[in-house]
Protein backbone atom coordinates (compact mmCIF):
# COMPACT_ATOMS: atom_id res chain seq x y z
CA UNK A 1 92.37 108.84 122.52
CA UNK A 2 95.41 107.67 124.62
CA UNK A 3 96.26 105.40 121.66
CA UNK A 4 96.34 107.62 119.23
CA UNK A 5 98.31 109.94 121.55
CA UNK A 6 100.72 107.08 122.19
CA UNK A 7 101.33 106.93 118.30
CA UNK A 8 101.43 110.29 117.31
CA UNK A 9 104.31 110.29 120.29
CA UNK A 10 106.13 107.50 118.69
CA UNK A 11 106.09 108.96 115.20
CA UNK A 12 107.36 112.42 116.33
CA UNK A 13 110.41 109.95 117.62
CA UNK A 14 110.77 108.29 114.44
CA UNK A 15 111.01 111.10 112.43
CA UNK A 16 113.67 112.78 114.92
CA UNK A 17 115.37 110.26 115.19
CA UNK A 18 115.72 109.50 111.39
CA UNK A 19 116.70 113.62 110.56
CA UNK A 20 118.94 113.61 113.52
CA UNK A 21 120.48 110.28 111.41
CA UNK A 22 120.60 112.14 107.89
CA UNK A 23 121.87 115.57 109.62
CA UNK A 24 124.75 113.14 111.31
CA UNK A 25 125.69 111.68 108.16
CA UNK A 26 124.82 108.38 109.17
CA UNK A 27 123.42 105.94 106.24
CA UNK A 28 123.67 108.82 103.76
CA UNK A 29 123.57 106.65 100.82
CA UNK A 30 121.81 107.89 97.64
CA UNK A 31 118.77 105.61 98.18
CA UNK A 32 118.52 106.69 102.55
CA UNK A 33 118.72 110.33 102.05
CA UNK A 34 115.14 111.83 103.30
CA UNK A 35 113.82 113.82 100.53
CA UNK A 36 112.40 117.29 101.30
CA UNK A 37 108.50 118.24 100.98
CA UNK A 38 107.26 118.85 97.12
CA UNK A 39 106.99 122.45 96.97
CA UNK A 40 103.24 124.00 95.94
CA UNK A 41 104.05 124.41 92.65
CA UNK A 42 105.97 120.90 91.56
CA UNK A 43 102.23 119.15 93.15
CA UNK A 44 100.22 121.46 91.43
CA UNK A 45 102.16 120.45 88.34
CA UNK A 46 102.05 116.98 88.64
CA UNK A 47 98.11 116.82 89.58
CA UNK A 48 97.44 119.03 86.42
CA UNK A 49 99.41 116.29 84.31
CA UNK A 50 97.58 113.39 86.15
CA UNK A 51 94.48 115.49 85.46
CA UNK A 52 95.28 115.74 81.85
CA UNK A 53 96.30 112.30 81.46
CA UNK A 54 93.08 111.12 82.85
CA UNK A 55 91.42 113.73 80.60
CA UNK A 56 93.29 112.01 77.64
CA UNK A 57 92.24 108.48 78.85
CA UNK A 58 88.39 109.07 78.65
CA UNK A 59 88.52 111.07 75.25
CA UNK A 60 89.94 107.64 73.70
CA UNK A 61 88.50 105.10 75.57
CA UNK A 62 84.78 107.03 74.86
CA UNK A 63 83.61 106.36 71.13
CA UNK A 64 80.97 108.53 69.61
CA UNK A 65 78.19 105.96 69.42
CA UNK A 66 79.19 104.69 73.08
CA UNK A 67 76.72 107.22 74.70
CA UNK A 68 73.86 106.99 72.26
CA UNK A 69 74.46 102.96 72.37
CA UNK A 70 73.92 103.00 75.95
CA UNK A 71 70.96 105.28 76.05
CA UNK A 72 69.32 103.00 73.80
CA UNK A 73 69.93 99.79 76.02
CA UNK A 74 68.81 101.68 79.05
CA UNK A 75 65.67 102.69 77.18
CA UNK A 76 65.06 99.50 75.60
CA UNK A 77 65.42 98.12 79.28
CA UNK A 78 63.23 100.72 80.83
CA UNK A 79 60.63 99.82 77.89
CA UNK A 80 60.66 95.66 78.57
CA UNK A 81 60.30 96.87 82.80
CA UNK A 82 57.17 98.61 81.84
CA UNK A 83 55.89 96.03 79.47
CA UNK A 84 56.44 93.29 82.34
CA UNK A 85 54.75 95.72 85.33
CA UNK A 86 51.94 95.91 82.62
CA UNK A 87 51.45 92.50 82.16
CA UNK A 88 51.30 91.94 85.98
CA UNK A 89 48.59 94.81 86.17
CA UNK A 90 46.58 93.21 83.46
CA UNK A 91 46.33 89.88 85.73
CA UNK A 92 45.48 91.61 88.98
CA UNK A 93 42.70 93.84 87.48
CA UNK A 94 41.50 89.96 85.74
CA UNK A 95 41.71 87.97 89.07
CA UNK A 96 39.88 91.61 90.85
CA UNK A 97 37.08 92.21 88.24
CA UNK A 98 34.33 89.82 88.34
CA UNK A 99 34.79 88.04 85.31
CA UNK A 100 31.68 86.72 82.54
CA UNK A 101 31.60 83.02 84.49
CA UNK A 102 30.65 84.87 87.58
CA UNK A 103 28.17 87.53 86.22
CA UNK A 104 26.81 84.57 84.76
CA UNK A 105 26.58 82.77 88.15
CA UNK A 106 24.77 85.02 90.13
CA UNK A 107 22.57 86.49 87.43
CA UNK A 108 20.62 83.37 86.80
């Protein structure tokens, strides 16, 4: 916690020390001037056009048969899972059910 104390301290001293700099005049140059916070609306603005850009971005990247595409590989995928955990089942019920050679074995 003393760390972070320590740094919190240090940062409060940067930052007066760089608007006592810009309120003195020094290094006013266009690029070292400290720009003031965003007001509520100008962010609100700019996340609703990042919002809608975003919005834009998915409608064109997403075709029509994209979805229905994908369903069907997940289902054909789902359907070869099943097939292969059947297959396994078949052999374990084989090598755990006495089989005809060993009927045959014990019956005569």
């Amino acid at each position: 916690v003393n760390g972070l104390e320590q740094e919190v301290a240090n940062l409060k001293a940067e930052v007066a020390a760089l608007r006592e700099k810009a309120s003195n005049g020094i290094g006013q140059s266009a690029g070292d001037s400290l720009p003031g916070p965003p007001s509520l609306k100008e962010e609100g603005q700019r996340h609703r056009a990042s919002m809608e850009a975003l919005l834009q971005q998915s409608a064109l990247e997403t075709t029509p048969g994209a979805t229905e595409a994908t369903v069907e590989k997940y289902v054909a995928n789902k359907r070869a899972q099943q097939e292969t955990i059947n297959e396994y089942l078949d052999c374990i019920e084989d090598i755990l059910s006495p089989g005809t050679p060993l009927q045959v074995a014990f019956s005569a």
